[in-house]
N, C-alpha and C. Protein backbone atom coordinates (compact mmCIF):
# COMPACT_ATOMS: atom_id res chain seq x y z
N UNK A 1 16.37 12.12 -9.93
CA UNK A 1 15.26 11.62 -9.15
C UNK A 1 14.90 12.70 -8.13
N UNK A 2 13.64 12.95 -8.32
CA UNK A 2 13.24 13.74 -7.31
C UNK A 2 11.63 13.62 -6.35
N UNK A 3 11.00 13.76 -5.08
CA UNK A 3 10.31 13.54 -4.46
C UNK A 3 9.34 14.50 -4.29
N UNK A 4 8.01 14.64 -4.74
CA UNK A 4 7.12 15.86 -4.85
C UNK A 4 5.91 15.68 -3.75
N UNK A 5 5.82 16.52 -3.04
CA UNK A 5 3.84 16.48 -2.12
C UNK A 5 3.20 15.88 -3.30
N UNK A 6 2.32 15.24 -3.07
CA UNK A 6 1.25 14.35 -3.70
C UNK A 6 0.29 15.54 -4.09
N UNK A 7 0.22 16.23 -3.24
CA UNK A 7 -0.99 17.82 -3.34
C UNK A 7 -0.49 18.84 -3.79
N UNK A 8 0.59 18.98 -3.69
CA UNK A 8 1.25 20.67 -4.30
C UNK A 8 2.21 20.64 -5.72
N UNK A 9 2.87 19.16 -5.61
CA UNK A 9 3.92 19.23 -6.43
C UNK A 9 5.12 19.48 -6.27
N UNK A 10 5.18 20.31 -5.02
CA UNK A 10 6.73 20.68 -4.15
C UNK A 10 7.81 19.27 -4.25
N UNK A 11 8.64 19.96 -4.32
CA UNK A 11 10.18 19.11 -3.64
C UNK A 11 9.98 18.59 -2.36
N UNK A 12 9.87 17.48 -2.02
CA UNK A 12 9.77 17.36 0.04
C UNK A 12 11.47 17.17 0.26
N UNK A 13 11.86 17.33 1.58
CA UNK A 13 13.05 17.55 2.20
C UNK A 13 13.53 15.54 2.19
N UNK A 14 14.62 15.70 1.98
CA UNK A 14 15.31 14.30 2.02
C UNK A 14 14.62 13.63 3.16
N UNK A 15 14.18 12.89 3.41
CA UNK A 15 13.59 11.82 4.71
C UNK A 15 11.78 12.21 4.27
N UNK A 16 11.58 12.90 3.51
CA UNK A 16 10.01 12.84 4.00
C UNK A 16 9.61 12.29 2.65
N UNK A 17 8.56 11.32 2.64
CA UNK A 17 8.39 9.90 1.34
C UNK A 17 7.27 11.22 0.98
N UNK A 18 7.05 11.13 -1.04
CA UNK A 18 6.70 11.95 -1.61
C UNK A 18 6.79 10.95 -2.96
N UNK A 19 6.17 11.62 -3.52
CA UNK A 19 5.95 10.87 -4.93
C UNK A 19 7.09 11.16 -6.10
N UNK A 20 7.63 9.94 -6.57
CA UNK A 20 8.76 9.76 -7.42
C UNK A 20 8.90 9.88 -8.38
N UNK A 21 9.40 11.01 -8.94
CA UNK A 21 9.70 11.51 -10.27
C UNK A 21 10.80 11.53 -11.01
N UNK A 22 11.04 10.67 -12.08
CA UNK A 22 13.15 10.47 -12.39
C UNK A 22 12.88 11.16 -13.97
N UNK A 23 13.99 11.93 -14.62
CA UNK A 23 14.05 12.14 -15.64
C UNK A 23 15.89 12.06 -15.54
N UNK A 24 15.99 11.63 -17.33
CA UNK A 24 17.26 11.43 -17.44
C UNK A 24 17.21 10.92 -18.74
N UNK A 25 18.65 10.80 -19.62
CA UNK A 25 18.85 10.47 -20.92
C UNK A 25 18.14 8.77 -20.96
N UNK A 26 17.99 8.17 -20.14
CA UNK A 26 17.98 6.86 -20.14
C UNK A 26 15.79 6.86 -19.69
N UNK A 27 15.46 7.70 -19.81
CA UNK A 27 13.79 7.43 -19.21
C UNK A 27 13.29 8.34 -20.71
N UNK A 28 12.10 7.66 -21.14
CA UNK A 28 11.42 7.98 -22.56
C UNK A 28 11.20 9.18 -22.26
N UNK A 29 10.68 10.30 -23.58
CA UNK A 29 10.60 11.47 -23.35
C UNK A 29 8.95 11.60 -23.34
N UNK A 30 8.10 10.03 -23.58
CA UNK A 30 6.79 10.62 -23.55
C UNK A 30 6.43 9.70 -24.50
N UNK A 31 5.19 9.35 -24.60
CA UNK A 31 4.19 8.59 -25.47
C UNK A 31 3.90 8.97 -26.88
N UNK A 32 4.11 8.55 -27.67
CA UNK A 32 3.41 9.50 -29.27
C UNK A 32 2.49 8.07 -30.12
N UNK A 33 1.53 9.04 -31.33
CA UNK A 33 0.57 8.18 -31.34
C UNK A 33 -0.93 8.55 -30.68
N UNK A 34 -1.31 7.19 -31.14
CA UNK A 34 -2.89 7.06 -30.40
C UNK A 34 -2.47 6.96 -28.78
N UNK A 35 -1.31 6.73 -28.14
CA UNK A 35 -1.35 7.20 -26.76
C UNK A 35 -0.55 8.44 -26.12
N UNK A 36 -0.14 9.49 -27.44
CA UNK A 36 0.38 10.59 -26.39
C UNK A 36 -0.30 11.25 -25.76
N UNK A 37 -2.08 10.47 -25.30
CA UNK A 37 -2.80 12.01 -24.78
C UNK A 37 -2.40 11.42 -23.56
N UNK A 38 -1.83 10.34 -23.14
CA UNK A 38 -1.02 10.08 -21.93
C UNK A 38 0.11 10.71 -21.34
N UNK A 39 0.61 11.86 -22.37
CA UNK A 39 1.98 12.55 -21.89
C UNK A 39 1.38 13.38 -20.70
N UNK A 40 0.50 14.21 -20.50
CA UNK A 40 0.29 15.07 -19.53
C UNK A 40 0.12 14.48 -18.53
N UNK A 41 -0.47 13.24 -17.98
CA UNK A 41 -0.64 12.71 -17.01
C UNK A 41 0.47 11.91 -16.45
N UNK A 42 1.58 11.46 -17.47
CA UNK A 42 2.31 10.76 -16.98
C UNK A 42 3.58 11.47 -16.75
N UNK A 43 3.73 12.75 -17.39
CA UNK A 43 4.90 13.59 -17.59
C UNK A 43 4.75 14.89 -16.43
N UNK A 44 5.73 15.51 -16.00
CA UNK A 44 5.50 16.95 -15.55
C UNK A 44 5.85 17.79 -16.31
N UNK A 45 5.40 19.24 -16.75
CA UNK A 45 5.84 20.15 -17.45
C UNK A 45 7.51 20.30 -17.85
N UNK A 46 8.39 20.12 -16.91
CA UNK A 46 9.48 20.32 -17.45
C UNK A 46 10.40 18.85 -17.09
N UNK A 47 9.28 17.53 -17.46
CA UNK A 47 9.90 16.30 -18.70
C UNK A 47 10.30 15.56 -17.10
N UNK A 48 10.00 15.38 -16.31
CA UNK A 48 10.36 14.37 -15.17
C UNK A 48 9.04 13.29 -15.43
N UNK A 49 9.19 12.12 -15.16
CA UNK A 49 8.33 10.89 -15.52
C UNK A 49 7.74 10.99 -14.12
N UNK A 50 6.34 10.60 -14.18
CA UNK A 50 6.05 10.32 -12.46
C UNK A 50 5.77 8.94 -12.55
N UNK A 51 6.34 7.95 -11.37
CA UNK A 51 6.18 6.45 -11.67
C UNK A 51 5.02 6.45 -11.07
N UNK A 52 4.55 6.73 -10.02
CA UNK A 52 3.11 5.92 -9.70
C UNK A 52 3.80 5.35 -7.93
N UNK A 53 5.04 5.92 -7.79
CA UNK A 53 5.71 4.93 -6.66
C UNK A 53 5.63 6.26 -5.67
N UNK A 54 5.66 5.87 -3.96
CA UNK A 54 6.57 6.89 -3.21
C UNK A 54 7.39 6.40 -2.20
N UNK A 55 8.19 7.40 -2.52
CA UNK A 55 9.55 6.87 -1.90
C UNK A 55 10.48 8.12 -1.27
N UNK A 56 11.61 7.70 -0.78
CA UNK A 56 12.33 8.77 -0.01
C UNK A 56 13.68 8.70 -0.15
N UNK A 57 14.58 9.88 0.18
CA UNK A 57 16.03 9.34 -0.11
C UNK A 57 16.50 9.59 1.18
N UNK A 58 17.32 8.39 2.16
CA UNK A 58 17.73 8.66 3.35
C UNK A 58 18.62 9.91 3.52
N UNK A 59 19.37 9.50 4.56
CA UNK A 59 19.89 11.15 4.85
C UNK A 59 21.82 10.67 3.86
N UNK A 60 21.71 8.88 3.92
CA UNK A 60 22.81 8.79 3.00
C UNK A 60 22.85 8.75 1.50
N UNK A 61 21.52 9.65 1.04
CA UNK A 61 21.19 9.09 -0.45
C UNK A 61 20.76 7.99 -0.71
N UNK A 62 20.25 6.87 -0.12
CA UNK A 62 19.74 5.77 -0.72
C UNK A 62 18.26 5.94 -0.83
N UNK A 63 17.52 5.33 -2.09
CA UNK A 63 16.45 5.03 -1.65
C UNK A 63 15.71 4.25 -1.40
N UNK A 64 14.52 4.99 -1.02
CA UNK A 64 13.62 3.90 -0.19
C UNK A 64 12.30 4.12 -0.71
N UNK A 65 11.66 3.01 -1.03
CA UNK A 65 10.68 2.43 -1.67
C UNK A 65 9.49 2.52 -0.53
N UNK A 66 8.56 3.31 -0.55
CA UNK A 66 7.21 3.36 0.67
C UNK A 66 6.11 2.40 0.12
N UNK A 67 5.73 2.85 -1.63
CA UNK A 67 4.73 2.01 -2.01
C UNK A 67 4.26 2.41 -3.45
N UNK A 68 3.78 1.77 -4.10
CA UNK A 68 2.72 2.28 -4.74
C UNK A 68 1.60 2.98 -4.34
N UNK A 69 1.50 4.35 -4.98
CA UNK A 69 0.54 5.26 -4.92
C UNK A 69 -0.71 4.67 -4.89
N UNK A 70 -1.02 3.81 -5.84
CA UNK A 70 -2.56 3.01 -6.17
C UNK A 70 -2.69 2.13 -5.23
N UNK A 71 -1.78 1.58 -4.59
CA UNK A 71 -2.19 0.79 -3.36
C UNK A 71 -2.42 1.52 -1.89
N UNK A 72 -1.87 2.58 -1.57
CA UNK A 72 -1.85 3.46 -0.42
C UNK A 72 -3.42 3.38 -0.42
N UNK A 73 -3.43 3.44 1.76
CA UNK A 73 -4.47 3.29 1.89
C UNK A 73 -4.53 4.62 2.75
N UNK A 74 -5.85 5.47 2.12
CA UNK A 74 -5.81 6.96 2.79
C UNK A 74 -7.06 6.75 4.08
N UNK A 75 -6.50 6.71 5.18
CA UNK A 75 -6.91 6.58 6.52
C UNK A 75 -7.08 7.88 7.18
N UNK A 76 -8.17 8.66 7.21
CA UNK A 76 -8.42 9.79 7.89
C UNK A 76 -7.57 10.67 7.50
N UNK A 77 -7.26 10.72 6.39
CA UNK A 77 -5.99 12.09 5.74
C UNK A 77 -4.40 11.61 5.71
N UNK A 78 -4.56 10.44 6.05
CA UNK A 78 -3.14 9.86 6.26
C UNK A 78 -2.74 8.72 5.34
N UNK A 79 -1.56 8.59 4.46
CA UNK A 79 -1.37 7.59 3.80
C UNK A 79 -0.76 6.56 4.44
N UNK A 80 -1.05 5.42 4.17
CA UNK A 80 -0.60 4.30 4.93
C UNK A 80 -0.31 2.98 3.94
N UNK A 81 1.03 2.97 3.51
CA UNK A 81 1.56 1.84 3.01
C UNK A 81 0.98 0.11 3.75
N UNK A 82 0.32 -0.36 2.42
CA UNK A 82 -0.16 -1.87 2.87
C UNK A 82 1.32 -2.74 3.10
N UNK A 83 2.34 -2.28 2.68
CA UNK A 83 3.46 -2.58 2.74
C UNK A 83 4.33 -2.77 4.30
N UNK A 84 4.34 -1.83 5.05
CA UNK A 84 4.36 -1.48 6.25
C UNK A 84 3.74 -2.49 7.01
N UNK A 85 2.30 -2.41 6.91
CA UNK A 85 1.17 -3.29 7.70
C UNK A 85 1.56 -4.44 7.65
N UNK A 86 1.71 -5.12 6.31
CA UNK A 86 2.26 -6.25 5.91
C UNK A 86 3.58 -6.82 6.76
N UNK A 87 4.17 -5.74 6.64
CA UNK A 87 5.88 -6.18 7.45
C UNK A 87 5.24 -6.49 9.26
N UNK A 88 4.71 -5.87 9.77
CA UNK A 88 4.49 -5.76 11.16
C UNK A 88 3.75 -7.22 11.36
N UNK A 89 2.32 -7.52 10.29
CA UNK A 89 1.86 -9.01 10.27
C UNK A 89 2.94 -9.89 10.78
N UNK A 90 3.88 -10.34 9.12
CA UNK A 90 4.91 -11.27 8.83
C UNK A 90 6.07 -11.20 10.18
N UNK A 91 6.00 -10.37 11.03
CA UNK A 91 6.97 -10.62 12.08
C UNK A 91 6.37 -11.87 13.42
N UNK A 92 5.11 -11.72 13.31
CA UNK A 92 4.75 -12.26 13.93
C UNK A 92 4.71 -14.09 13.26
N UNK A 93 5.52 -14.86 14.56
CA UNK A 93 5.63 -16.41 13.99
C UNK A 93 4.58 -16.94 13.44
N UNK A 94 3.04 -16.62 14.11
CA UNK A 94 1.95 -17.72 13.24
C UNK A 94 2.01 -17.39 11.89
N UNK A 95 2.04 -16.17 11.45
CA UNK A 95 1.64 -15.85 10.23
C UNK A 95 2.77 -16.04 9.17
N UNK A 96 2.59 -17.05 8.17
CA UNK A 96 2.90 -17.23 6.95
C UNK A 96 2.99 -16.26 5.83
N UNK A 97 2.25 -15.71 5.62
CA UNK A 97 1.49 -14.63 4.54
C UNK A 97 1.12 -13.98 5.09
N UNK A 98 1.08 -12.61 4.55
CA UNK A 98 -0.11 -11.19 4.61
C UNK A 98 0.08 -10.32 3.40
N UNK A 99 -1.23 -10.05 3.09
CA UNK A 99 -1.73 -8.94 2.83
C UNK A 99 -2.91 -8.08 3.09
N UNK A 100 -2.60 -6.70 2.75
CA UNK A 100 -3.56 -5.83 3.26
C UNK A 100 -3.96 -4.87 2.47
N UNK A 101 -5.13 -4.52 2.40
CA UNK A 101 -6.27 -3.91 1.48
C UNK A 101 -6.94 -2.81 2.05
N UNK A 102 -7.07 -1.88 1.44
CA UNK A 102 -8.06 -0.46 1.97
C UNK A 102 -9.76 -0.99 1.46
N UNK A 103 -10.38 -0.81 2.37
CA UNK A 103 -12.05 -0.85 1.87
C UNK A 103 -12.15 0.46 2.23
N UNK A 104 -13.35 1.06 1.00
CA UNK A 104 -14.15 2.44 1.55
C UNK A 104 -14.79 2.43 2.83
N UNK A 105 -14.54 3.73 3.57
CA UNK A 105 -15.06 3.89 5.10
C UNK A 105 -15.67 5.43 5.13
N UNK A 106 -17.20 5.56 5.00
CA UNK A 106 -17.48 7.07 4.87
C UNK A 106 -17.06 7.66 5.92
N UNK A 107 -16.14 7.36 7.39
CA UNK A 107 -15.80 8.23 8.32
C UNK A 107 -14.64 8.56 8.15
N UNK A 108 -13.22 7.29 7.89
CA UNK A 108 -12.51 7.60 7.92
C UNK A 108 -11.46 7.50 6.43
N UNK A 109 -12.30 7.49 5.00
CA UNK A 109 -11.69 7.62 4.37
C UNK A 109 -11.43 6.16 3.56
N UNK A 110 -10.49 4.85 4.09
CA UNK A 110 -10.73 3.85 4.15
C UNK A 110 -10.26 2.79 5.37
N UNK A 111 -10.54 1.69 5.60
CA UNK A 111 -10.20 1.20 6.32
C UNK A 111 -9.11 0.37 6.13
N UNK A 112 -8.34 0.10 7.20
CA UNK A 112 -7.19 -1.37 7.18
C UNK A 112 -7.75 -2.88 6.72
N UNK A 113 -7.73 -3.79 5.68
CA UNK A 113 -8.17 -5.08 6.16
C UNK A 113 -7.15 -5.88 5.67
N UNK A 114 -7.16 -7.23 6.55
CA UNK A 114 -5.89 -7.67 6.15
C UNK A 114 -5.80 -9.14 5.88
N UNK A 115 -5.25 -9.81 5.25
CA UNK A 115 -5.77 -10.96 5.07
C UNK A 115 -4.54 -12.06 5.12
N UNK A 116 -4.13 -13.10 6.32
CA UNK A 116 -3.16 -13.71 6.85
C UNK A 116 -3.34 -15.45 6.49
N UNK A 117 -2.25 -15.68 5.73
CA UNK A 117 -2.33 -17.08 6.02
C UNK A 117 -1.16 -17.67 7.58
N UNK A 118 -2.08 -18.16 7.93
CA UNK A 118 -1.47 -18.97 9.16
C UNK A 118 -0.36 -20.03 9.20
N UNK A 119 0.49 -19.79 9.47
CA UNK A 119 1.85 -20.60 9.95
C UNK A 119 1.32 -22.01 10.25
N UNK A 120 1.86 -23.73 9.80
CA UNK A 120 0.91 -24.31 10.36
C UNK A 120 2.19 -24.98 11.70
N UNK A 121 3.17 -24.20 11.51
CA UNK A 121 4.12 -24.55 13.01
C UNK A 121 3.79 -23.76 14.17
N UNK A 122 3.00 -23.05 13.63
CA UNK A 122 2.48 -22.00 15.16
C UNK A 122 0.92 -22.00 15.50
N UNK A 123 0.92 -21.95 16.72
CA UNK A 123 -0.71 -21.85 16.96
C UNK A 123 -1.56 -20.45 16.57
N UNK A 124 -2.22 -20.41 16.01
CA UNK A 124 -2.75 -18.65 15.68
C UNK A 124 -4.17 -18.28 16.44
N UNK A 125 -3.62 -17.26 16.64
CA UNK A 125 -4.77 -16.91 17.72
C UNK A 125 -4.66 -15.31 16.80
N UNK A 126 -6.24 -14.52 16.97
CA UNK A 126 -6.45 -12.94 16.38
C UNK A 126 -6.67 -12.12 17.05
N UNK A 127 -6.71 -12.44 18.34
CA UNK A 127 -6.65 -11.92 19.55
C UNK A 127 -4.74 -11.18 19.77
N UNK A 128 -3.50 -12.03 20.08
CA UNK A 128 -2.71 -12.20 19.88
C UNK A 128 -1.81 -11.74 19.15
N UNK A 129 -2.85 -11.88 17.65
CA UNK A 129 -2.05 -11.18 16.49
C UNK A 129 -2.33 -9.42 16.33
N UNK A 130 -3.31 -9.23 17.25
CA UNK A 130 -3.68 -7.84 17.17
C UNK A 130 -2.74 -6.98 18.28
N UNK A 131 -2.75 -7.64 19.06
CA UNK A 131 -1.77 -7.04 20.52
C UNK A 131 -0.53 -7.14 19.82
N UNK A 132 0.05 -7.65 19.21
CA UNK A 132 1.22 -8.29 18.79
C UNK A 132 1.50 -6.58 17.14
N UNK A 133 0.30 -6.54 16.48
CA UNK A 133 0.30 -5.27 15.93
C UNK A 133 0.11 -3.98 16.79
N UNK A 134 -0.52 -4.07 17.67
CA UNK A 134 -0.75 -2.73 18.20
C UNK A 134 0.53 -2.29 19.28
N UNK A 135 1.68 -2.97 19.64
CA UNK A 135 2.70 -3.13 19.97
C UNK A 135 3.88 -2.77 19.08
N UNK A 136 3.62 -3.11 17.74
CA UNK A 136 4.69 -2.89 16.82
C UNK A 136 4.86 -1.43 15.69
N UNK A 137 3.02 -1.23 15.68
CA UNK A 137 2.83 -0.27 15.05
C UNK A 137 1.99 1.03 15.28
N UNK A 138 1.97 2.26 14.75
CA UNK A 138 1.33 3.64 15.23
C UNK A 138 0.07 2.99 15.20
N UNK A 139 -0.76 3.79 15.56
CA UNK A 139 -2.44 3.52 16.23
C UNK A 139 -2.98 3.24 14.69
N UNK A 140 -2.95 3.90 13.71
CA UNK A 140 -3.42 4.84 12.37
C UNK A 140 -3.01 3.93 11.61
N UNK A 141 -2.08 2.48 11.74
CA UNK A 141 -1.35 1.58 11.04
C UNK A 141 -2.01 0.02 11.23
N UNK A 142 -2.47 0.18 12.53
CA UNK A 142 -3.65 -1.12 12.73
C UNK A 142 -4.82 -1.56 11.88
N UNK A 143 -4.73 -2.74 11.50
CA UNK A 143 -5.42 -3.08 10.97
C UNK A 143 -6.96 -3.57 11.46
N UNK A 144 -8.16 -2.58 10.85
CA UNK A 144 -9.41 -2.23 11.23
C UNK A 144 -10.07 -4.20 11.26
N UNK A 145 -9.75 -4.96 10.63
CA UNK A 145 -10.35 -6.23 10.43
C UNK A 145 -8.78 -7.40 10.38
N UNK A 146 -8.81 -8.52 10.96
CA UNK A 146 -7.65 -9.60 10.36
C UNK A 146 -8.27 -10.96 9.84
N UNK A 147 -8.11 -11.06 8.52
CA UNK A 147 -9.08 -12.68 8.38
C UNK A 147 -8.15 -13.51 7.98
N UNK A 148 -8.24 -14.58 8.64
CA UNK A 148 -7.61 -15.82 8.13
C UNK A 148 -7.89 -16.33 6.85
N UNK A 149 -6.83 -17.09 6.60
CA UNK A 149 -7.35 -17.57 5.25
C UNK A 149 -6.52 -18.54 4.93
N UNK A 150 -6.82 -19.89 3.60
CA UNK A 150 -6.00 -20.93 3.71
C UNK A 150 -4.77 -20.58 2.55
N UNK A 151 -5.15 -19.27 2.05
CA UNK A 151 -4.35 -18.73 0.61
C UNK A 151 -4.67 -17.39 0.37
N UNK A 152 -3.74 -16.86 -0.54
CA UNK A 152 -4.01 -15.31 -1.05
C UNK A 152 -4.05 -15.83 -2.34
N UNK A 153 -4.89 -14.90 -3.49
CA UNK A 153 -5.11 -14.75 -4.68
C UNK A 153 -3.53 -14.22 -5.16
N UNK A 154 -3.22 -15.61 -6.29
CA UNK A 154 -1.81 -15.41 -6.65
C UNK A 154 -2.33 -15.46 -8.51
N UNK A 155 -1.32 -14.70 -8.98
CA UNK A 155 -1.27 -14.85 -10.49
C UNK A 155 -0.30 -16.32 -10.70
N UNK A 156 -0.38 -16.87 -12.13
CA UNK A 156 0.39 -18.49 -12.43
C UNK A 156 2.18 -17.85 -11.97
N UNK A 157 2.41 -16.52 -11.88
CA UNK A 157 3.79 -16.35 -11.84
C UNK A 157 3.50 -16.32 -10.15
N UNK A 158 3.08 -16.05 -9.40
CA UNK A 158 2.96 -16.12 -8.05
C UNK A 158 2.73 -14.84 -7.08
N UNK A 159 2.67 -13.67 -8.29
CA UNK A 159 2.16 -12.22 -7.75
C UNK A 159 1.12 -11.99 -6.89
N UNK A 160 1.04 -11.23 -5.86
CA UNK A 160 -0.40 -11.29 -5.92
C UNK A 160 -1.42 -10.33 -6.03
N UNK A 161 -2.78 -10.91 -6.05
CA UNK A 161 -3.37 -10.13 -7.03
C UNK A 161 -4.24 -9.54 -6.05
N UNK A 162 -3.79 -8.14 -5.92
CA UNK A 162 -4.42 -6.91 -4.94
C UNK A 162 -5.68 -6.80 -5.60
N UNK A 163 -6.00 -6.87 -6.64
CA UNK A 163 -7.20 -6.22 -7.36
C UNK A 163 -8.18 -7.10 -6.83
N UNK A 164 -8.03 -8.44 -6.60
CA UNK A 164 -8.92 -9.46 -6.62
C UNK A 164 -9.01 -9.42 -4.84
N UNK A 165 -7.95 -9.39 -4.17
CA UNK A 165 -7.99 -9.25 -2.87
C UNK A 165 -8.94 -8.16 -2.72
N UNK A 166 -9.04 -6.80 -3.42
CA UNK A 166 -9.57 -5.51 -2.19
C UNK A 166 -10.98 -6.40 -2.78
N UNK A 167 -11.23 -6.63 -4.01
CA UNK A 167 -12.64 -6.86 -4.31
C UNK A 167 -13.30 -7.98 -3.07
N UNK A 168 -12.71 -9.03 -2.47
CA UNK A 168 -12.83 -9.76 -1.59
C UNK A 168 -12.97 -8.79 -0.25
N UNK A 169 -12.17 -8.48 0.02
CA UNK A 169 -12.11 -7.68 1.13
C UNK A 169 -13.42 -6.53 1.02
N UNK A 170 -13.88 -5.90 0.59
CA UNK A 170 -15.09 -4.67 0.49
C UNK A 170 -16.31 -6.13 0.25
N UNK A 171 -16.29 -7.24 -0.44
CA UNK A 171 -17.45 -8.38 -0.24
C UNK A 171 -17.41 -8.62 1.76
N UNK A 172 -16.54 -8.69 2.28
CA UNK A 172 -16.35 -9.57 3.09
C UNK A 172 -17.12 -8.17 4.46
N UNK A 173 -16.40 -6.98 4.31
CA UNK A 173 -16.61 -5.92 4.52
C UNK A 173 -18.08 -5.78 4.43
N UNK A 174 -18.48 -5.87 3.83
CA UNK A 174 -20.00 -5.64 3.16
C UNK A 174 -21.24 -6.47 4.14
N UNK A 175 -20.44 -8.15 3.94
CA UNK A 175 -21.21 -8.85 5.03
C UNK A 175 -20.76 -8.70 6.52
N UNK A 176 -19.81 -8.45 7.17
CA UNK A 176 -19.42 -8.12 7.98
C UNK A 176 -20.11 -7.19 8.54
N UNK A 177 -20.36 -5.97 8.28
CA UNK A 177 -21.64 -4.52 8.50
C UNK A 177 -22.73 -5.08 8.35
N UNK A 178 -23.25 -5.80 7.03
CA UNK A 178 -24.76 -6.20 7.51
C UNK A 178 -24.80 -7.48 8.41
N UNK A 179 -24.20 -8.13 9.00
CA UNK A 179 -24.32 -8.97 10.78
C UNK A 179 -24.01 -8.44 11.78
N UNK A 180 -23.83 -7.17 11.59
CA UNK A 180 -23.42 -6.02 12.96
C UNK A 180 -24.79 -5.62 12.71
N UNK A 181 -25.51 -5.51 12.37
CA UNK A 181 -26.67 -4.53 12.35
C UNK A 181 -27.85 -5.30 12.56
């Protein structure tokens, strides 16, 4: 297992999260068929798999899971695990649920939005829940919008379904900018 810059391909130093690449007797050697034109994209030249994940290995060898690549939300040049955001939400008692979604932002790349179901043992206030994030997390980790909601979009197994969330979120986004204006 090894951890590469997202941009160069380099090795990053143990502690710095980089994109996850494992090769070994036990990981396929590659696609054949009507889908090996998938080997180049999914393979590196000398046979390491890239999962699609980034992650890091502490300073005791363990690792650590940052996110999926396809979900990272690139904030002014900066990647930002919805994962993270998510954890800082869920600490807070009102909130039941969270998740969080990148919408396109032509300034900064994309934005934070996040979408909370409410605790119904706690009173929720978004006022509250924002002080309560901007307390817990870097500036660059705040979430640009917080909407309530009575549910998140779940698959019948109970996953949930990011795809259907960001599409909600860039609708919601959308009307949101045209009542500012």
């Amino acid at each position: 297992m090894r951890f590469v810059d997202e941009e160069t391909g380099a090795v990053v130093p143990a502690g710095t999260p980089g994109l996850t690449e494992v090769s070994g007797i036990y990981v396929t050697q590659g696609y054949s068929g009507a889908s090996a034109a998938q080997n180049e994209k999914t393979f590196t030249p000398d046979g390491f798999y890239r999962s699609g994940d980034l992650g890091k290995l502490t300073a005791e060898g363990d690792f650590v899971f940052v996110g999926r690549v396809s979900e990272m939300i690139k904030r002014a040049g900066i990647n930002v695990s919805p994962a993270e955001v998510e954890a800082v939400l869920l600490r807070h008692p009102s909130v039941q649920e969270a998740a969080v979604v990148g919408v396109p932002d032509a300034t900064r790349g994309e934005r934070i939005f996040a979408f909370v179901v409410p605790s119904a043992s706690e009173p929720f206030d978004l006022d509250v829940l924002m002080r309560h994030c901007a307390a817990q997390a870097s500036k660059y980790k705040l979430p640009d919008h917080i909407e309530s909601c009575s549910s998140l979009p779940l698959t019948v197994t109970g996953k949930l379904q990011r795809r259907e969330l960001k599409k909600l979120a860039i609708d919601r986004a959308r009307a949101l900018s045209a009542g500012a204006t």
